[in-house]
N, C-alpha and C. Protein backbone atom coordinates (compact mmCIF):
# COMPACT_ATOMS: atom_id res chain seq x y z
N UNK A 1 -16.66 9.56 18.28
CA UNK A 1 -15.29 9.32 17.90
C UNK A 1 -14.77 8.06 18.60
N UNK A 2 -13.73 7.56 17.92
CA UNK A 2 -12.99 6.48 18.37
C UNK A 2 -12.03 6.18 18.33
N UNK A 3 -10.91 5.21 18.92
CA UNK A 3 -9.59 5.37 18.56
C UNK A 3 -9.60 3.70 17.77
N UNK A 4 -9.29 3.47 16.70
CA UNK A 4 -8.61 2.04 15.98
C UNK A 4 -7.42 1.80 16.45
N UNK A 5 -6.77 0.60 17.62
CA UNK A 5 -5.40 0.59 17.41
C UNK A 5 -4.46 -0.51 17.08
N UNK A 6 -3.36 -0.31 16.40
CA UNK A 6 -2.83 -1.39 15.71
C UNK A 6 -1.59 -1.86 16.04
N UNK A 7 -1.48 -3.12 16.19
CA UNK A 7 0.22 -3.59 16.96
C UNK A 7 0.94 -4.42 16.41
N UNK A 8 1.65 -4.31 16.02
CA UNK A 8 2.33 -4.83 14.68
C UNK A 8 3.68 -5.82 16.01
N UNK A 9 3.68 -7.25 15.59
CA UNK A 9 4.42 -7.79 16.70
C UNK A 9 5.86 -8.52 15.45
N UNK A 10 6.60 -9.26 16.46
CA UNK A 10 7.69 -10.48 15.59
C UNK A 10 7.13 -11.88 15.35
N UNK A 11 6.05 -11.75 16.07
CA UNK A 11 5.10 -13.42 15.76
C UNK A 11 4.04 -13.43 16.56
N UNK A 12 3.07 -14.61 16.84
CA UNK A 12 2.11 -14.63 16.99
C UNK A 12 1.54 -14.80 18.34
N UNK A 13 3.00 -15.05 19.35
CA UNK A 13 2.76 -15.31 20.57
C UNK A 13 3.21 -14.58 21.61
N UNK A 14 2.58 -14.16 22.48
CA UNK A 14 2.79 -13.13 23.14
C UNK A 14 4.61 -13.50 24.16
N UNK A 15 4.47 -14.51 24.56
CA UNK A 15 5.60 -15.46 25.79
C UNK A 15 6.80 -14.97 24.53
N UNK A 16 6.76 -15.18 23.39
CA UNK A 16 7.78 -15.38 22.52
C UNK A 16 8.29 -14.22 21.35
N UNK A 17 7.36 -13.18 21.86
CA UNK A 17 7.62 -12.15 20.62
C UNK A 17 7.32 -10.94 21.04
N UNK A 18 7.78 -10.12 20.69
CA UNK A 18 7.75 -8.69 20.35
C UNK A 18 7.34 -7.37 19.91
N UNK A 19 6.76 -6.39 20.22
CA UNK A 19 6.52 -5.26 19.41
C UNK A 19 6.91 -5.10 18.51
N UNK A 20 6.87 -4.55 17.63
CA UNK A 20 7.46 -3.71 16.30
C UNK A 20 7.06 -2.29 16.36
N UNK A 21 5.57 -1.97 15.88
CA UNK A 21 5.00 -0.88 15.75
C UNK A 21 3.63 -0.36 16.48
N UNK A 22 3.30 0.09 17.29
CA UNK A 22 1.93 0.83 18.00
C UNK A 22 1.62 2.08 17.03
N UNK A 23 0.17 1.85 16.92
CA UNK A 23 -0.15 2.94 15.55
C UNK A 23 -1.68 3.07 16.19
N UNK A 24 -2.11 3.76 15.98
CA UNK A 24 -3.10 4.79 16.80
C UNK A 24 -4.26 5.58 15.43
N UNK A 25 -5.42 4.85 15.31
CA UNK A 25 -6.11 5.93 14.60
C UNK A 25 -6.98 6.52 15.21
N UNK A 26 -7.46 7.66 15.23
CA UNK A 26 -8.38 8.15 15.75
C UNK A 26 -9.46 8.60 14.47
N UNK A 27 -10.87 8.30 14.61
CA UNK A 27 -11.57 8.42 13.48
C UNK A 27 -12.72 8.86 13.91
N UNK A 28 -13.74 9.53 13.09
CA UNK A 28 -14.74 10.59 13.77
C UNK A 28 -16.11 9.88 13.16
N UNK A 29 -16.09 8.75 12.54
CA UNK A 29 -17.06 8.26 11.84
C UNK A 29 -17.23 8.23 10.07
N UNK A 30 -16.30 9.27 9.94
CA UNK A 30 -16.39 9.46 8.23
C UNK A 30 -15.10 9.36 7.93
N UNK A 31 -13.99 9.93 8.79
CA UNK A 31 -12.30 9.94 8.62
C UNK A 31 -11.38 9.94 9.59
N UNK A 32 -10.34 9.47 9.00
CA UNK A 32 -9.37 9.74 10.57
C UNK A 32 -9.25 11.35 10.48
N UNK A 33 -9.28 11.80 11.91
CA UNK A 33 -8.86 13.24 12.32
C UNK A 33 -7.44 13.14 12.97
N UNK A 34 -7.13 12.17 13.46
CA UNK A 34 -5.07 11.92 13.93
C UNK A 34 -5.11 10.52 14.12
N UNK A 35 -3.67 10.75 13.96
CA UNK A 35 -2.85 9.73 13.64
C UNK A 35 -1.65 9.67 14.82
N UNK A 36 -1.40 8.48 15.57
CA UNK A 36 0.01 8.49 16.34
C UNK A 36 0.61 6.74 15.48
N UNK A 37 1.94 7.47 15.37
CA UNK A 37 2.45 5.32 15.03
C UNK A 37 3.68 5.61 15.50
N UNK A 38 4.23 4.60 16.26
CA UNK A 38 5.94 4.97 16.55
C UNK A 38 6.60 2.85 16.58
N UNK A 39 7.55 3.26 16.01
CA UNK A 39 8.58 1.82 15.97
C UNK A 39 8.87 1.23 17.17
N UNK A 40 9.31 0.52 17.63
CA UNK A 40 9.11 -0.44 19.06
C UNK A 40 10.68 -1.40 18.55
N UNK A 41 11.57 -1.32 19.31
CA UNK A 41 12.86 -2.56 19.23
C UNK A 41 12.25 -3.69 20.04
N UNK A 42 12.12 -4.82 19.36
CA UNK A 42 11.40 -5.62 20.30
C UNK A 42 12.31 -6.76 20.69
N UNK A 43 13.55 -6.22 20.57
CA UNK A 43 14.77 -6.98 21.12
C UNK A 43 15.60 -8.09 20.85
N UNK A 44 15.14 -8.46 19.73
CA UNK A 44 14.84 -9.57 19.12
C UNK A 44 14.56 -9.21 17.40
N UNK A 45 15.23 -10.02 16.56
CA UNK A 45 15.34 -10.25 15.17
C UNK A 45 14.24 -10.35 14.50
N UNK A 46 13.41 -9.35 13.20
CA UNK A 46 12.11 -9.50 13.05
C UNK A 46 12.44 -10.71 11.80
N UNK A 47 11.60 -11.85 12.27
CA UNK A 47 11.64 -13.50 10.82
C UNK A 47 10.98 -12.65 10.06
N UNK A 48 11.79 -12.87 8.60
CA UNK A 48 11.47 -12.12 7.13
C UNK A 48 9.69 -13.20 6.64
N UNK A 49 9.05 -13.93 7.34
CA UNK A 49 7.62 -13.57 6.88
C UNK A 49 7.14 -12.70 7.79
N UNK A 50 7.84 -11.84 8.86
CA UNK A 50 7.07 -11.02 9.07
C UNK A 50 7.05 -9.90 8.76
N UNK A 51 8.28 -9.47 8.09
CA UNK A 51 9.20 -8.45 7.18
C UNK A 51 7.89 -8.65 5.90
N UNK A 52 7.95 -9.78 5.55
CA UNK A 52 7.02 -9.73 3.93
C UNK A 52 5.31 -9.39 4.28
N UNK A 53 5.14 -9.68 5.63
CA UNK A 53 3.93 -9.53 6.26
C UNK A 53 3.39 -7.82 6.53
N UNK A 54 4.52 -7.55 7.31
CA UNK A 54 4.30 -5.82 7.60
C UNK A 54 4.90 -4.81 6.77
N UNK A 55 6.21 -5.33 6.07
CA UNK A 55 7.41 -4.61 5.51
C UNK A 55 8.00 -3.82 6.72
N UNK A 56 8.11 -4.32 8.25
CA UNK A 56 8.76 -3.67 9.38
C UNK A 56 9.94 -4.34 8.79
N UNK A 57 11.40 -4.04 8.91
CA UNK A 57 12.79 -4.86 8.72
C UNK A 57 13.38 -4.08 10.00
N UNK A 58 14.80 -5.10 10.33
CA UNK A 58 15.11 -4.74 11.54
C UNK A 58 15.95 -3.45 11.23
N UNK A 59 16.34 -3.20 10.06
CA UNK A 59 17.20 -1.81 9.83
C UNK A 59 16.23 -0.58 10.64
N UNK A 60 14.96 -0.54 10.00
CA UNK A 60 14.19 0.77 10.40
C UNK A 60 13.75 0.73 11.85
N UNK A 61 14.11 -0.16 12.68
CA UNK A 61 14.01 -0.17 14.20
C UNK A 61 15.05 0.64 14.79
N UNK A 62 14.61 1.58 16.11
CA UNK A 62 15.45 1.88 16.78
C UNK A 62 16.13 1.30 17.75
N UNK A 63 17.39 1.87 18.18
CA UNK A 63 18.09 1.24 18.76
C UNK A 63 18.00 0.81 20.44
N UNK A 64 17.10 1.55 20.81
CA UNK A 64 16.56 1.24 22.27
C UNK A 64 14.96 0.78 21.95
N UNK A 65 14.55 0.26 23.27
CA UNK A 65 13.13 0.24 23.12
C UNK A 65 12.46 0.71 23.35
N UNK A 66 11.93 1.96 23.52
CA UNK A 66 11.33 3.01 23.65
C UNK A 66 9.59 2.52 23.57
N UNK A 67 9.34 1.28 24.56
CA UNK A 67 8.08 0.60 24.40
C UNK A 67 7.85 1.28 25.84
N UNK A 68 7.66 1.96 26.41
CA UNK A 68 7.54 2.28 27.89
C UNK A 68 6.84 3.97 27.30
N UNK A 69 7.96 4.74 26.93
CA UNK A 69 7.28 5.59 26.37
C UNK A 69 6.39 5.89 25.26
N UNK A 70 6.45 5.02 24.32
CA UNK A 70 5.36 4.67 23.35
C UNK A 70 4.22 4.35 23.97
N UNK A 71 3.86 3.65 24.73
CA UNK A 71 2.79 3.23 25.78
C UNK A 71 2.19 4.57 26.03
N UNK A 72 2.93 5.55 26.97
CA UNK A 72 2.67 6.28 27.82
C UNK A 72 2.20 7.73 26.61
N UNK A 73 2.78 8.03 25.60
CA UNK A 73 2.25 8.79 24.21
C UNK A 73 0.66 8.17 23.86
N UNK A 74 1.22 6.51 23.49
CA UNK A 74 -0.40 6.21 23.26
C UNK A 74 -1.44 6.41 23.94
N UNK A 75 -1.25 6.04 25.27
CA UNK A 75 -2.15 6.35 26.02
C UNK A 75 -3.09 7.86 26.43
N UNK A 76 -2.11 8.63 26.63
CA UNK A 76 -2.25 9.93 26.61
C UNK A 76 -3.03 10.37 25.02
N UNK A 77 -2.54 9.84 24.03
CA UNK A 77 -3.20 10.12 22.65
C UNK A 77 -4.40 9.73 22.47
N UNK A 78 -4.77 8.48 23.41
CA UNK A 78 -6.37 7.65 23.10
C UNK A 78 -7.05 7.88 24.20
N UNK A 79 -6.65 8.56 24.75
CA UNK A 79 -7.12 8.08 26.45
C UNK A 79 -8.53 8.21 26.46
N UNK A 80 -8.88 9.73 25.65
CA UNK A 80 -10.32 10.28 25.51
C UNK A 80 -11.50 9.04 24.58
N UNK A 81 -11.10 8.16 23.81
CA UNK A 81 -11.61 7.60 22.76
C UNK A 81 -12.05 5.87 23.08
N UNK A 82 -13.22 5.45 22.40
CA UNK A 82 -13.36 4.08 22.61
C UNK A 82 -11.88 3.04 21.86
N UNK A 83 -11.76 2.14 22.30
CA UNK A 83 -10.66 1.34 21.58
C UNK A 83 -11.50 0.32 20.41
N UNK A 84 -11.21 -0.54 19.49
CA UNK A 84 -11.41 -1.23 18.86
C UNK A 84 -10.01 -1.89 17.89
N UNK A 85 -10.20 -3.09 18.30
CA UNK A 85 -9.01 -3.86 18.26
C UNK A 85 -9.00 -4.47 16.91
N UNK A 86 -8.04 -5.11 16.57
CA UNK A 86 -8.17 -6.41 15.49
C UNK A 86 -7.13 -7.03 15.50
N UNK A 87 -7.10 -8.16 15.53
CA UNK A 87 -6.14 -9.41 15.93
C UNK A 87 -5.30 -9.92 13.99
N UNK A 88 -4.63 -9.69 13.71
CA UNK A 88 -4.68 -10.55 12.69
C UNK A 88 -3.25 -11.95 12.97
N UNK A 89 -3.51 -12.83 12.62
CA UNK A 89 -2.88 -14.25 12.65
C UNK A 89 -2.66 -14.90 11.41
């Protein structure tokens, strides 16, 4: 088993941008068996190519940033599992 995880940001640079979404697959080789994804306020205005990019908009963000405890869920959710990343740009 393994965990896939996915981070959905406001742009491409870390100094300058933001979370949006942490999403968590866990997959057994044939299917995912769970799933964690939670929204991220990344404090900051999401630019509509990244709205057309993810379909994240700043309406469906919450109002705090709840990136501290999202962390601490993910972690606890993957902890057991290999990671495997993917960058997209």
């Amino acid at each position: 088993m393994y965990a896939i995880v996915d981070i959905e940001t406001t742009g491409g640079y870390a100094s300058a941008h933001g979370i949006t979404e942490i999403s968590v697959f866990v997959h057994n080789g044939e299917r995912v068996i769970k799933h964690f994804e939670t929204l991220v306020n990344p404090q900051q205005p999401i630019p509509r190519y990244i709205e057309a990019l993810t379909g994240i908009n700043n309406q469906w963000l919450p109002t705090h940033r709840y990136l501290m405890r999202s962390r601490k869920h993910c972690t606890i959710f993957a902890a057991e599992y290999l990671y495997s990343t993917q960058c997209k740009l």
